[in-house]
N, C-alpha and C. Protein backbone atom coordinates (compact mmCIF):
# COMPACT_ATOMS: atom_id res chain seq x y z
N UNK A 1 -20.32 -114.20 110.39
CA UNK A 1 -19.39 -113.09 110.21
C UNK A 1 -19.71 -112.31 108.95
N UNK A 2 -19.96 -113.15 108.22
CA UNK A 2 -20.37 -112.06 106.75
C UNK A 2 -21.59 -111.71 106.57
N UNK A 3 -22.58 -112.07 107.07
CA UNK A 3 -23.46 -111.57 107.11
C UNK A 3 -23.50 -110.57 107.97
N UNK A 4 -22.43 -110.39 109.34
CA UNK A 4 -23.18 -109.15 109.85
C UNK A 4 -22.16 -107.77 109.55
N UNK A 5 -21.12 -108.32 108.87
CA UNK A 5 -20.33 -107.49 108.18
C UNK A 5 -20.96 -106.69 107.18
N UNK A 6 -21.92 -107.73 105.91
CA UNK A 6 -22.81 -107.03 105.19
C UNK A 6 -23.78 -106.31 105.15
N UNK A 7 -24.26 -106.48 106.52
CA UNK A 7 -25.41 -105.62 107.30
C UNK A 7 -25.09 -104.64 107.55
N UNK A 8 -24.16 -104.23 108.17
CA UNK A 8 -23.09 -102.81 108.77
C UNK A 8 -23.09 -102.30 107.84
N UNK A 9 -22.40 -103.01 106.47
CA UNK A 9 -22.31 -102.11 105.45
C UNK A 9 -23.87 -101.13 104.74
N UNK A 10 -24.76 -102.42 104.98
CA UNK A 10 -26.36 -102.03 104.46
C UNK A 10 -26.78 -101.21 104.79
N UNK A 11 -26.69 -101.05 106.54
CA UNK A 11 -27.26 -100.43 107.68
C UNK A 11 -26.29 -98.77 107.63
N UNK A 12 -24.60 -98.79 107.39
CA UNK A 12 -24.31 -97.39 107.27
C UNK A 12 -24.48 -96.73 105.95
N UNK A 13 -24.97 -97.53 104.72
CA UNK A 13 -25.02 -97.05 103.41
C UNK A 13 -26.40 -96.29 103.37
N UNK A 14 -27.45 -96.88 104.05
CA UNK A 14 -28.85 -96.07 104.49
C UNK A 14 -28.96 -95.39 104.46
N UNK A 15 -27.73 -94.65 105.74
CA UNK A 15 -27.73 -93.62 106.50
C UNK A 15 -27.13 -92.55 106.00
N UNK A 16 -25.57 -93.11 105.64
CA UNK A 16 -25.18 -92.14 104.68
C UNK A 16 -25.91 -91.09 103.30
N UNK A 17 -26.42 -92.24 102.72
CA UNK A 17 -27.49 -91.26 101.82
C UNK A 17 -28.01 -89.94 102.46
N UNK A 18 -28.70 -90.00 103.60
CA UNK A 18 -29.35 -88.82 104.45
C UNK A 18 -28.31 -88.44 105.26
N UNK A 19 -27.23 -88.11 105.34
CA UNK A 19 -26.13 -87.39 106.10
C UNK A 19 -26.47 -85.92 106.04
N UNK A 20 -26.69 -85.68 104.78
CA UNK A 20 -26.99 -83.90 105.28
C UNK A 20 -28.07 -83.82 105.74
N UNK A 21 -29.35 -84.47 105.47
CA UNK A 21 -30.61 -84.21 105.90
C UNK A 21 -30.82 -84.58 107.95
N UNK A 22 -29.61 -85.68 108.29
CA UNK A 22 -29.62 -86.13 109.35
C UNK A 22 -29.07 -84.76 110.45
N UNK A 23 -27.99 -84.06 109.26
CA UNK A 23 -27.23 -83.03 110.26
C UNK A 23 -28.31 -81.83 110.60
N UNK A 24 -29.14 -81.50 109.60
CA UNK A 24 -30.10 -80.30 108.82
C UNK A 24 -31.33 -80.49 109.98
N UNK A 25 -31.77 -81.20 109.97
CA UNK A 25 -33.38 -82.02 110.54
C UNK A 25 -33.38 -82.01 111.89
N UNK A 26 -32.20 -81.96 112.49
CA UNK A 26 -32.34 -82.31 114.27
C UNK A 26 -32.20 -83.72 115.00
N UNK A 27 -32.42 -83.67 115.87
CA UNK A 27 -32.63 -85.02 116.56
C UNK A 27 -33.40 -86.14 116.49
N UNK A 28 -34.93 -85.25 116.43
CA UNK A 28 -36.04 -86.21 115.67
C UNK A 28 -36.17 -86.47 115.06
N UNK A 29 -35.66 -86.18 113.78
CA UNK A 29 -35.66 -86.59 112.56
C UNK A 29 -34.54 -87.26 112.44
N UNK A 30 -33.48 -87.23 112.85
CA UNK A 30 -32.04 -88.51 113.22
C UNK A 30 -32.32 -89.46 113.74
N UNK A 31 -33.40 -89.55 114.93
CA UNK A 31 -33.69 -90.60 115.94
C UNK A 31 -34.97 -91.82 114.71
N UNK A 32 -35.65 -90.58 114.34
CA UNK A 32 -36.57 -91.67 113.47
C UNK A 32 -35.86 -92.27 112.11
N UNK A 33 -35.10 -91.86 111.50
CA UNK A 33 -33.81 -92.47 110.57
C UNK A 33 -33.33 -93.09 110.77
N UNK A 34 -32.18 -93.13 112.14
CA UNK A 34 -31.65 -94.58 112.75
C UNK A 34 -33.15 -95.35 112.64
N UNK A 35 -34.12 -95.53 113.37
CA UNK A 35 -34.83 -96.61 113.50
C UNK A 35 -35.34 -97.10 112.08
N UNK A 36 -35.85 -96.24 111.70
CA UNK A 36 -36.28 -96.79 109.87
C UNK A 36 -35.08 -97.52 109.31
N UNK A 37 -34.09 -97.10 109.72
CA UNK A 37 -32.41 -98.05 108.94
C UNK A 37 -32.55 -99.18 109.51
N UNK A 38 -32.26 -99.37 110.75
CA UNK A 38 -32.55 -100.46 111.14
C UNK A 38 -33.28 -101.18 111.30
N UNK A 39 -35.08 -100.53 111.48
CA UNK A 39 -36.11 -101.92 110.86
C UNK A 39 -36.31 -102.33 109.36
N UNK A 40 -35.76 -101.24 108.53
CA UNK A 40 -35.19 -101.64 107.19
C UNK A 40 -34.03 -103.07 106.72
N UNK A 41 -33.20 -103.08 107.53
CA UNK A 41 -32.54 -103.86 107.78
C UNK A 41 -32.96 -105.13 108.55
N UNK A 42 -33.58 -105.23 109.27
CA UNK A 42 -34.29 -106.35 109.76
C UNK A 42 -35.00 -106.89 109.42
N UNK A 43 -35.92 -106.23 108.80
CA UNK A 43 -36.89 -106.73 107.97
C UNK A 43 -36.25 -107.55 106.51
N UNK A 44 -35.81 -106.84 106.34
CA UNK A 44 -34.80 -107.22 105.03
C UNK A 44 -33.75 -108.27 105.23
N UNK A 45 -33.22 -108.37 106.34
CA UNK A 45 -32.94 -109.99 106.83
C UNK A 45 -33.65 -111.24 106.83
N UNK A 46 -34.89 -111.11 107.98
CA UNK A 46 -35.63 -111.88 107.61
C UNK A 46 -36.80 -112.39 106.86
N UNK A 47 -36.25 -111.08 105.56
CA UNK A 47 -36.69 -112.08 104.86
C UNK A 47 -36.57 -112.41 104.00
N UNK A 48 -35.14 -112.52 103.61
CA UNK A 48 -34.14 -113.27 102.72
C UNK A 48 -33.79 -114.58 103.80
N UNK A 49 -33.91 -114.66 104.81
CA UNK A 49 -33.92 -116.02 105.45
C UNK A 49 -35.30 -116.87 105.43
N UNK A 50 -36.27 -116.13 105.44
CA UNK A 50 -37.53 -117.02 105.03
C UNK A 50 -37.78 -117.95 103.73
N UNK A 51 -37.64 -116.57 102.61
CA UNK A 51 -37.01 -117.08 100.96
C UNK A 51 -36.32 -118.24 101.26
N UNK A 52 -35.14 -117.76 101.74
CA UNK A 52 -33.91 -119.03 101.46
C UNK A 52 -34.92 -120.43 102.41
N UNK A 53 -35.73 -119.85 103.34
CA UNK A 53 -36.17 -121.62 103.79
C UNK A 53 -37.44 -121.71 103.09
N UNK A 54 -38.10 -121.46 102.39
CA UNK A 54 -39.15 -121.77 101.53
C UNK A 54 -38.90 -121.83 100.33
N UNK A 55 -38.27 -120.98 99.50
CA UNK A 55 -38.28 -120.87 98.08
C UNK A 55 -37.15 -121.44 97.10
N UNK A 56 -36.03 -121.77 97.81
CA UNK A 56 -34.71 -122.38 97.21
C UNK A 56 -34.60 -123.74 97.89
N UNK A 57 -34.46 -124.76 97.05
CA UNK A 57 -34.03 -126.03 97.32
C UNK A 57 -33.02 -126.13 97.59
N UNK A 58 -31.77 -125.27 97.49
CA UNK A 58 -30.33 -125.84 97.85
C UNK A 58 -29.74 -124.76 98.74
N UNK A 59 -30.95 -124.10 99.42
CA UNK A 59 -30.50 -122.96 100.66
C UNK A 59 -31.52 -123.73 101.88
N UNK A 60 -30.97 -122.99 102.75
CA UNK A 60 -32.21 -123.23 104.21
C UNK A 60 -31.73 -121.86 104.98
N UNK A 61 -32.93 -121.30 105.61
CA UNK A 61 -33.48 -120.34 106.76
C UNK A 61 -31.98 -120.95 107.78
N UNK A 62 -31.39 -119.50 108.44
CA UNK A 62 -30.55 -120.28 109.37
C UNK A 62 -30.81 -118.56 110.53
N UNK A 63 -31.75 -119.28 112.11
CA UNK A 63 -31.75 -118.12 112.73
C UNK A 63 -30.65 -117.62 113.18
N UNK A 64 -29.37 -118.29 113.44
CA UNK A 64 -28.08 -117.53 113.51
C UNK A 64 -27.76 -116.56 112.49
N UNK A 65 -27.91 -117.10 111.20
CA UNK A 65 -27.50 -116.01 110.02
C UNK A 65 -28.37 -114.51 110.55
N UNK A 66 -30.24 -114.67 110.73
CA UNK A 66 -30.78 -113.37 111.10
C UNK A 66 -30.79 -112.50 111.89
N UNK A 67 -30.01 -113.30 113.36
CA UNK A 67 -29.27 -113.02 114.38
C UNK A 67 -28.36 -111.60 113.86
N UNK A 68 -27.21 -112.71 113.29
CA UNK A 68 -26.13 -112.06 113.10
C UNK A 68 -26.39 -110.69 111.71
N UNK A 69 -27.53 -110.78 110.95
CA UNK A 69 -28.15 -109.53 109.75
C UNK A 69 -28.73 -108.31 111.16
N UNK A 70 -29.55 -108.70 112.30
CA UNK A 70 -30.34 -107.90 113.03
C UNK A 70 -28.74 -107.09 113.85
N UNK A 71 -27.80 -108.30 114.46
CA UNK A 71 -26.25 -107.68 115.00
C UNK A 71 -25.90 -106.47 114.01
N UNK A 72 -25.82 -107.36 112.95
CA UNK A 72 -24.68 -106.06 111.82
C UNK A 72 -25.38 -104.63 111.41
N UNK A 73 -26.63 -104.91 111.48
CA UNK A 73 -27.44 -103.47 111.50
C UNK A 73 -27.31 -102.92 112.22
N UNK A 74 -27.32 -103.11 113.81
CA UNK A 74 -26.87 -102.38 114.69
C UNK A 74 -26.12 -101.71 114.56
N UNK A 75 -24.48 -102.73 114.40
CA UNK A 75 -23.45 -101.96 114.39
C UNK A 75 -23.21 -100.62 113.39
N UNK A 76 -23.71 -101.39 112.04
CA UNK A 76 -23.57 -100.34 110.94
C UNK A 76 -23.94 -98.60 111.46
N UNK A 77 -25.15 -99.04 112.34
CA UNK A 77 -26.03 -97.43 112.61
C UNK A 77 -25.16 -97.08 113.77
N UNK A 78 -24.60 -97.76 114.31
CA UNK A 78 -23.80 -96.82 115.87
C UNK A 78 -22.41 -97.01 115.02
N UNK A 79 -21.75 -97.68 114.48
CA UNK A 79 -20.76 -96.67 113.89
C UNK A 79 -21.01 -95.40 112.90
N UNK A 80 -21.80 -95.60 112.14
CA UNK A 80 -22.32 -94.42 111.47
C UNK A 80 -22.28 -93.17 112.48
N UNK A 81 -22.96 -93.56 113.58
CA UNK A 81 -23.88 -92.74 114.40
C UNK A 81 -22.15 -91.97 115.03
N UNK A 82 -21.06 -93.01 115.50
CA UNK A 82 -20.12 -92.59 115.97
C UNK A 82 -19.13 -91.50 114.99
N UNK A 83 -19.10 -91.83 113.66
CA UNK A 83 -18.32 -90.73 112.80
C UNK A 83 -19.30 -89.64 112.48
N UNK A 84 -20.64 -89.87 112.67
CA UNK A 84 -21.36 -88.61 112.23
C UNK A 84 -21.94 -87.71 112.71
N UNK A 85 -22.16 -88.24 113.98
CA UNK A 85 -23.09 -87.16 115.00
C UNK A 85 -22.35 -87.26 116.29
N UNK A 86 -21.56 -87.28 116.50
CA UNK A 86 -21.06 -87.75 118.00
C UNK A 86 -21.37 -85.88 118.23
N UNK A 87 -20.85 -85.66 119.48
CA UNK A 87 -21.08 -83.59 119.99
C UNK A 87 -19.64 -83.71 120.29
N UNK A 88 -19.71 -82.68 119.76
CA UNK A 88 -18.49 -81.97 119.39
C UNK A 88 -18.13 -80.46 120.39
């Protein structure tokens, strides 16, 4: 749960940064933003779950946790996606 809560947050804070450039730029340039957010985010999940199973003795890799980092990115970018671009 908190991890994919924190992801959402990761994943709409991305995006937000480029809000005017997302409105300005078009579609293609929105469509390739969502995806950079979110393989930004994925990537960046796993691999703070790798770290945690190689490099810390009192953590371990858990694929539910990267599961649930790859979930919360999602969500973050389609709610984003829902307050910011929906057609109007």
């Amino acid at each position: 749960m908190a991890h994919g809560l924190m992801y959402a947050v990761f994943a709409f804070s991305c995006l937000w940064g480029y809000r005017e450039q997302l409105v300005a730029n078009g579609p293609a340039y929105r469509k390739k933003a969502f995806l950079i957010a979110i393989a930004i985010g994925i990537a960046y999940g796993g691999l703070t779950e790798i770290l945690q199973a190689t490099l810390v003795p009192s953590r371990t890799g858990d694929w539910f946790d990267f599961v649930a980092d790859i979930v919360g990115t999602c969500i973050g970018a389609f709610v984003f996606h829902l307050f910011f671009h929906r057609k109007k």
